[in-house]
N, C-alpha and C. Protein backbone atom coordinates (compact mmCIF):
# COMPACT_ATOMS: atom_id res chain seq x y z
N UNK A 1 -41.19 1.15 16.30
CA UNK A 1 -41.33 0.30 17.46
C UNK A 1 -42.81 0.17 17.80
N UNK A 2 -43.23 -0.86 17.96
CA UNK A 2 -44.75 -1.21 18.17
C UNK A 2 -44.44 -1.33 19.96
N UNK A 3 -45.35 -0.22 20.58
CA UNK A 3 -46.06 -0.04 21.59
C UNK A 3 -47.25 -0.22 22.48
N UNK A 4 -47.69 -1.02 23.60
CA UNK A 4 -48.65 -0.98 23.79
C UNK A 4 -49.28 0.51 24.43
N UNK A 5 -48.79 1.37 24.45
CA UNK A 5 -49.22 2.62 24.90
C UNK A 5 -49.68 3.43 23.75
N UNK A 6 -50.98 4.14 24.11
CA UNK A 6 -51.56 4.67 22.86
C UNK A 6 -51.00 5.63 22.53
N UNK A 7 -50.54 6.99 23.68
CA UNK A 7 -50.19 7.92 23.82
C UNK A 7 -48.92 8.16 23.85
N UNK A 8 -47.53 7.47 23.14
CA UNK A 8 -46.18 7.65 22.83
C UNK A 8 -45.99 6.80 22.16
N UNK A 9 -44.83 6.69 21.46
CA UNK A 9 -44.13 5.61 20.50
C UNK A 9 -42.68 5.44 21.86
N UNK A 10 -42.76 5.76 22.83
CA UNK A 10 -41.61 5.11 23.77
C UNK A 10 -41.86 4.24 24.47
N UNK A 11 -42.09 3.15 24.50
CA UNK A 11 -42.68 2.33 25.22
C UNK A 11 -42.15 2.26 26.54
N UNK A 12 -40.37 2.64 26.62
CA UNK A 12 -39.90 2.06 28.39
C UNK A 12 -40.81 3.58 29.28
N UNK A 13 -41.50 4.55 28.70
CA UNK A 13 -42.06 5.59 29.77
C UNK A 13 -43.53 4.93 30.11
N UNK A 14 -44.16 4.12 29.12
CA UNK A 14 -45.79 3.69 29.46
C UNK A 14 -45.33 2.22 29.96
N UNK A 15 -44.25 1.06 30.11
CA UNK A 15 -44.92 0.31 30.27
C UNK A 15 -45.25 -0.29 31.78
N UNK A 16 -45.79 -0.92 32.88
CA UNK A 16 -45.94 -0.81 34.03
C UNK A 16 -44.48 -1.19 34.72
N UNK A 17 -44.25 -0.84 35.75
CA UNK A 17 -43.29 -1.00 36.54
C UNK A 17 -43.90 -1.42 38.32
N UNK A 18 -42.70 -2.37 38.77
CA UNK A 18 -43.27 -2.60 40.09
C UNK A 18 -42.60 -3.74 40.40
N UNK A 19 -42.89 -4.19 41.56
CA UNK A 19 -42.40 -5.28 42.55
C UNK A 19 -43.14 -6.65 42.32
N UNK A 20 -42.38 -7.84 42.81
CA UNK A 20 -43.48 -9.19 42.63
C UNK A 20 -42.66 -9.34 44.37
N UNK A 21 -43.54 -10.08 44.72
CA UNK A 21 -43.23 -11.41 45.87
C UNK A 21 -44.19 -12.14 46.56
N UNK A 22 -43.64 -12.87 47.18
CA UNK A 22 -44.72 -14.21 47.54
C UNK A 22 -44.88 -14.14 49.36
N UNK A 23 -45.89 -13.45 49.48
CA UNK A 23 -46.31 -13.07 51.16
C UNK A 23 -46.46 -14.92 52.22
N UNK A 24 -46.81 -14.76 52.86
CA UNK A 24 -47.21 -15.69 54.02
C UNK A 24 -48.32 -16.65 53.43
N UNK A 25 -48.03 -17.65 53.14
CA UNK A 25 -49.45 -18.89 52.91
C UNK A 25 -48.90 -18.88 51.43
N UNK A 26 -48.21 -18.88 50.72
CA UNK A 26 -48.52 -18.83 49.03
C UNK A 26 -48.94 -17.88 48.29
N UNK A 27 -48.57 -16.51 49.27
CA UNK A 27 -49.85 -15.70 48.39
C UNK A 27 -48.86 -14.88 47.91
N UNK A 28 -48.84 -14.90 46.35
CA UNK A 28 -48.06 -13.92 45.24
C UNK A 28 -48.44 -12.83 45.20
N UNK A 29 -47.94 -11.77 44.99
CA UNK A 29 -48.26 -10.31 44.66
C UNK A 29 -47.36 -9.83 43.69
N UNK A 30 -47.78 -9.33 42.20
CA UNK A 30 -47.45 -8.83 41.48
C UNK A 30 -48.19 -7.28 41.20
N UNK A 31 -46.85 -6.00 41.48
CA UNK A 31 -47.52 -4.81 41.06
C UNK A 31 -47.78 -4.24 39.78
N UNK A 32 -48.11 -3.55 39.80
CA UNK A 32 -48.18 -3.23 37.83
C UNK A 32 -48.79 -1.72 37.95
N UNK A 33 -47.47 -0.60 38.11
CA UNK A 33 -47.84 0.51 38.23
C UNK A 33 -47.39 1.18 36.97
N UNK A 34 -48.35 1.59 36.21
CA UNK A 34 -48.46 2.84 34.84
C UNK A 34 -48.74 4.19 34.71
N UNK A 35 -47.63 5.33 34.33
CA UNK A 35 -47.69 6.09 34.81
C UNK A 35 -49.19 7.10 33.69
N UNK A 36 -49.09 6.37 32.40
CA UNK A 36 -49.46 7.21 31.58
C UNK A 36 -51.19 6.43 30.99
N UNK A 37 -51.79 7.32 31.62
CA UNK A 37 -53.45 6.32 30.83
C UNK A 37 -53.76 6.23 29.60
N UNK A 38 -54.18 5.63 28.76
CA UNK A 38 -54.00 4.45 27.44
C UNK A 38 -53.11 4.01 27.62
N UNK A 39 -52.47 3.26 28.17
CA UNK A 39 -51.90 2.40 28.27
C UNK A 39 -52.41 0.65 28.50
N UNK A 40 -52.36 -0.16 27.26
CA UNK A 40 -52.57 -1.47 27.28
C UNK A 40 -51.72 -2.15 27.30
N UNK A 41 -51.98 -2.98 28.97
CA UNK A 41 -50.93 -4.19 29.07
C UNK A 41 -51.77 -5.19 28.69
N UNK A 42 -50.89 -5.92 27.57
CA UNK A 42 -51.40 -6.99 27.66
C UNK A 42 -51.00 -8.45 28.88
N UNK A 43 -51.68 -9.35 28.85
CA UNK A 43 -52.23 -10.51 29.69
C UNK A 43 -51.76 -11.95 29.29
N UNK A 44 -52.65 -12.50 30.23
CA UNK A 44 -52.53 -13.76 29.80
C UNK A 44 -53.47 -14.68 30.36
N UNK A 45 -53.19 -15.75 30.67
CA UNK A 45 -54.79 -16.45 31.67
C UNK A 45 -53.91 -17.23 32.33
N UNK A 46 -54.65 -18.00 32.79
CA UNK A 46 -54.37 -18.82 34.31
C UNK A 46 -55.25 -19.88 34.55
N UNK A 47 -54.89 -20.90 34.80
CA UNK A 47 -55.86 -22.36 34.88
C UNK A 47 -56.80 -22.17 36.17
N UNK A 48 -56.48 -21.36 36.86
CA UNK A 48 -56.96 -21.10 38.73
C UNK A 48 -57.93 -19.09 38.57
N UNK A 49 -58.74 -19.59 39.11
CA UNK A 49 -59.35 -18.09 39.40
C UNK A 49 -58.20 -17.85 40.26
N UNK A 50 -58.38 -15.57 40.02
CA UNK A 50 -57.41 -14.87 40.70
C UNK A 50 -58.41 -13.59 40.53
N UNK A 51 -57.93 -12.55 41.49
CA UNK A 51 -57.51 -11.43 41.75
C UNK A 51 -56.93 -10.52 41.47
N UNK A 52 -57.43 -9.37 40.82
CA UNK A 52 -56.45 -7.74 40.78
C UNK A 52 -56.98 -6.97 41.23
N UNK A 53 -56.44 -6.17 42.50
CA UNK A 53 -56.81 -5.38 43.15
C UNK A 53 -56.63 -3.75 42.76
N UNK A 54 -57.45 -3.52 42.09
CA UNK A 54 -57.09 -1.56 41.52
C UNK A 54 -57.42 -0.88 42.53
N UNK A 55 -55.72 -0.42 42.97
CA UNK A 55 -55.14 0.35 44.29
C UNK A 55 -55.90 1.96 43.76
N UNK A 56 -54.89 2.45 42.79
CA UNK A 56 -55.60 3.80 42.39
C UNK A 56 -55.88 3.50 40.63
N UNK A 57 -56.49 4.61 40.04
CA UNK A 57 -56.89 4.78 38.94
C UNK A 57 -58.43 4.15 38.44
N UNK A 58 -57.78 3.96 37.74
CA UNK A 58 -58.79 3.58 36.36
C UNK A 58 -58.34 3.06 35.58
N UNK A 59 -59.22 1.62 34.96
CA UNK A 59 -59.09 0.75 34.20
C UNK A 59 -60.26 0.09 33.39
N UNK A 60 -60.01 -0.88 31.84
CA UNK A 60 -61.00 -1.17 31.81
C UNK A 60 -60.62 -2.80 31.40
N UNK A 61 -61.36 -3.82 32.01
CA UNK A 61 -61.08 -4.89 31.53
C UNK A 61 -62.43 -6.03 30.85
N UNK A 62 -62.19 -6.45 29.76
CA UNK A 62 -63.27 -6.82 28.90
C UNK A 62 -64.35 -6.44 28.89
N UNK A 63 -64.05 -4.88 28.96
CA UNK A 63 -65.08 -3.88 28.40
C UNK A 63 -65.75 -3.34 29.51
N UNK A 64 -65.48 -3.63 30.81
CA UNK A 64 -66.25 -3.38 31.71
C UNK A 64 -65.38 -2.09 32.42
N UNK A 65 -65.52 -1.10 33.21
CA UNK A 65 -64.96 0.34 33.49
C UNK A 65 -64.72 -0.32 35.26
N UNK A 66 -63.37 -0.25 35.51
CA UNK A 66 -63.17 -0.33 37.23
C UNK A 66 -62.63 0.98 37.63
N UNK A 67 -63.19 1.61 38.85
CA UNK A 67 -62.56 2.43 39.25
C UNK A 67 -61.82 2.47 40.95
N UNK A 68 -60.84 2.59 41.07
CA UNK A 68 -60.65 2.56 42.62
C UNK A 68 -60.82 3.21 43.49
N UNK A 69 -60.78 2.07 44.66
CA UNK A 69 -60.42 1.07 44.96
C UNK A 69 -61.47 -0.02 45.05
N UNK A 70 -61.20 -1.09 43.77
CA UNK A 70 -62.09 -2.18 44.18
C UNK A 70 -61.10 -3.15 43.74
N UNK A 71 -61.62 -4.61 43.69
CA UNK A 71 -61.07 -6.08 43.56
C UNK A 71 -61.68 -6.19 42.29
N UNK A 72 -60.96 -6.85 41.14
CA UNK A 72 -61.14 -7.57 39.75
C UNK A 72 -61.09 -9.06 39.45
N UNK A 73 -62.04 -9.80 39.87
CA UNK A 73 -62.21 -11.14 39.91
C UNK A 73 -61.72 -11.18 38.20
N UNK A 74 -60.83 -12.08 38.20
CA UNK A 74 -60.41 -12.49 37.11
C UNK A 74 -60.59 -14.14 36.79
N UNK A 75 -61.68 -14.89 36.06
CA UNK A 75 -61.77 -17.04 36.50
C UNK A 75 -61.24 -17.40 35.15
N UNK A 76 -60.52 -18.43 36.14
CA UNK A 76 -59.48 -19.18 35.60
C UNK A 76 -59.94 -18.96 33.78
N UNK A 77 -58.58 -19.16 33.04
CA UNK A 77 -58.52 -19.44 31.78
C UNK A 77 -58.97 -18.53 30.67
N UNK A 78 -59.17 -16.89 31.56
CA UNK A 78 -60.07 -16.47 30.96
C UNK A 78 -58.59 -15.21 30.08
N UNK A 79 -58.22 -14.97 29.54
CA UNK A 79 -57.70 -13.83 28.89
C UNK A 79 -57.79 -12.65 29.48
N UNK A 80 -56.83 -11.89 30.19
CA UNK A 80 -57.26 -11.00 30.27
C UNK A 80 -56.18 -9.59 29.72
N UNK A 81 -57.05 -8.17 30.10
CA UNK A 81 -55.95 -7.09 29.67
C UNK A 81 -56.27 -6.09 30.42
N UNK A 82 -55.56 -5.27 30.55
CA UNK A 82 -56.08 -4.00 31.36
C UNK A 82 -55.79 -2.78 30.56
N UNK A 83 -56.72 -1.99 30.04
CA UNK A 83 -56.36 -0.57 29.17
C UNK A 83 -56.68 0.56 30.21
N UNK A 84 -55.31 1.07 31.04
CA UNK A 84 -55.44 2.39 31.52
C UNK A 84 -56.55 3.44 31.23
N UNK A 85 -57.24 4.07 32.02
CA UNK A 85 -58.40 4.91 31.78
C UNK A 85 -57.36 6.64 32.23
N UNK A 86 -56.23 6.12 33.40
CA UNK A 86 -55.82 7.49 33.70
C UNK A 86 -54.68 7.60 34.00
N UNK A 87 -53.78 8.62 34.52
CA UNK A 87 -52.58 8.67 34.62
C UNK A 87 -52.57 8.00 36.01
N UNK A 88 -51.57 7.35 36.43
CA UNK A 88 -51.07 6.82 37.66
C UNK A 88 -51.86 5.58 38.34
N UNK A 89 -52.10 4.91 37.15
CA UNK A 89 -53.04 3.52 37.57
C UNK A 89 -52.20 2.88 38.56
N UNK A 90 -52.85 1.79 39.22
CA UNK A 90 -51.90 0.66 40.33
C UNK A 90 -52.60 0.00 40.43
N UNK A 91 -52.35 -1.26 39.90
CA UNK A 91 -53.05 -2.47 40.30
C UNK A 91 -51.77 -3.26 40.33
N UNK A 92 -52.58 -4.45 41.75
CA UNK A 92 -52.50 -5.15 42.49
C UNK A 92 -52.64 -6.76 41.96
N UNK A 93 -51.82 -7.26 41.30
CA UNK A 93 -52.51 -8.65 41.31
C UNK A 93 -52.28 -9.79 41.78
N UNK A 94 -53.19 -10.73 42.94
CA UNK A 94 -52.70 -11.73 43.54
C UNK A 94 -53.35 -12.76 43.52
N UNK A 95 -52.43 -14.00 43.72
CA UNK A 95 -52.56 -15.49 43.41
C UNK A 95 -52.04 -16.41 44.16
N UNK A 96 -52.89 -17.38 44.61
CA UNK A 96 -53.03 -18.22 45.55
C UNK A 96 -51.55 -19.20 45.18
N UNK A 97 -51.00 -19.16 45.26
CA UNK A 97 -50.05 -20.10 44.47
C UNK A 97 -49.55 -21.49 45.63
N UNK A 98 -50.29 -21.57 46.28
CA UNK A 98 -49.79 -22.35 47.54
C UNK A 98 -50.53 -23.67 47.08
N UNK A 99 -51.50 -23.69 46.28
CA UNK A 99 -51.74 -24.95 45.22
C UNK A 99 -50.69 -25.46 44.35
N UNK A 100 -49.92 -24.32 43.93
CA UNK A 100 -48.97 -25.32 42.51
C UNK A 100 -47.56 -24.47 42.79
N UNK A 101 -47.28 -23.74 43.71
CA UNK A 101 -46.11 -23.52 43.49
C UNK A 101 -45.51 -22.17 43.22
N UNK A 102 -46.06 -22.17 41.79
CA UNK A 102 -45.84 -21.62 40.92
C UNK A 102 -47.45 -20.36 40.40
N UNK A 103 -46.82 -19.51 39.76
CA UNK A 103 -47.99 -18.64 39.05
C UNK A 103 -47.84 -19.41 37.54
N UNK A 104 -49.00 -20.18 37.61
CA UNK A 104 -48.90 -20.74 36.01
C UNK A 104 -49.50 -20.14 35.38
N UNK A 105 -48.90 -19.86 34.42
CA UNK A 105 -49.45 -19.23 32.66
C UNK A 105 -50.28 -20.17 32.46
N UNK A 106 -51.36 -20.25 31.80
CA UNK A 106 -51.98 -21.58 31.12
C UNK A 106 -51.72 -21.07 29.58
N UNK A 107 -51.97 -19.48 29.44
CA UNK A 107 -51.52 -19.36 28.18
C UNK A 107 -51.34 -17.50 27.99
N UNK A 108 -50.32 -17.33 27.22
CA UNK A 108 -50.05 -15.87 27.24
C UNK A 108 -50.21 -15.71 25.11
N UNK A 109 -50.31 -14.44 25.89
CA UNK A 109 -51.03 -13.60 24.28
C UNK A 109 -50.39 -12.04 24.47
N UNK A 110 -50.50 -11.96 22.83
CA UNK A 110 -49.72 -10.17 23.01
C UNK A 110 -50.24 -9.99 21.34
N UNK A 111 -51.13 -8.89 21.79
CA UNK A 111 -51.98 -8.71 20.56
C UNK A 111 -51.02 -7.99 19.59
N UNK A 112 -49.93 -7.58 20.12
CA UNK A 112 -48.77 -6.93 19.13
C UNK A 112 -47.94 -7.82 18.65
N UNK A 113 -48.25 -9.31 18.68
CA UNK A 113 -47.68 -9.83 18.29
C UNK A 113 -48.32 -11.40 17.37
N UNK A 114 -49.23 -9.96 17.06
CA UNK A 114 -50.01 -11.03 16.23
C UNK A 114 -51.12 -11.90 17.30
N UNK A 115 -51.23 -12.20 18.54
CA UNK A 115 -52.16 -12.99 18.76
C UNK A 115 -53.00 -12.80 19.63
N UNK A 116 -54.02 -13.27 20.11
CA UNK A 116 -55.78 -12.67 20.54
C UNK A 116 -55.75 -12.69 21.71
C-alpha cells in the first residue's frame, strides 16, 4: 500500500482527520489534524489566494519551516503540500468562498500517483 506517511505503511493512522464548514460571510474552514509527523498530505491549488492557519505543530511547505501559531499565505494556483515536522500538527485552512460558491480546485495532484 503506497502511503503518504513516512513513518508507517498504515495509512488510515497518519492520514489527517477533521471537520469542514462554511462560517458567516462565505468563509470555509477545512481542518486537517495529523497525529503522526512525516506525514505528507498532499494538495492541490486554487485559482483565488487562501489561507492555512497552523493551530499547533510544525510544518513545512515549499521548503520553507512554519511553526505555530502563525498564518500560511498560500496565492492562487500555486501547488501546494504540507510535510508534518511533528506529532499532533493542526492546521487550519480557510477560503473566501463567498466569490464562487464553491472551494474550487483549479487543479489537484498526488505525487503517489504519479503526478507533480
Amino acid at each position: 500500500m503506497n502511503s503518504p506517511c513516512r513513518n508507517c505503511a498504515v495509512s488510515d493512522q497518519c492520514q489527517p482527520y477533521g471537520n469542514e464548514f462554511t462560517g458567516a460571510d462565505g468563509v470555509f474552514f477545512k481542518e486537517m489534524r495529523v497525529r503522526k509527523a512525516g506525514t505528507l498530505i498532499p494538495q492541490h491549488s486554487h485559482a483565488y489566494d487562501h489561507t492555512s492557519y497552523l493551530v499547533t505543530g510544525s510544518v513545512e511547505v515549499e521548503g520553507k519551516r512554519y511553526d505555530a501559531p502563525t498564518p500560511i499565505y498560500i496565492p492562487a494556483n500555486q501547488k501546494h503540500m504540507f510535510l508534518t515536522l511533528v506529532d499532533d500538527t493542526f492546521v487550519l485552512c480557510v477560503h473566501n468562498v463567498s466569490r464562487t460558491g464553491t472551494v474550487e480546485i483549479a487543479e489537484a495532484h498526488n505525487p503517489f500517483e504519479g503526478g507533480a
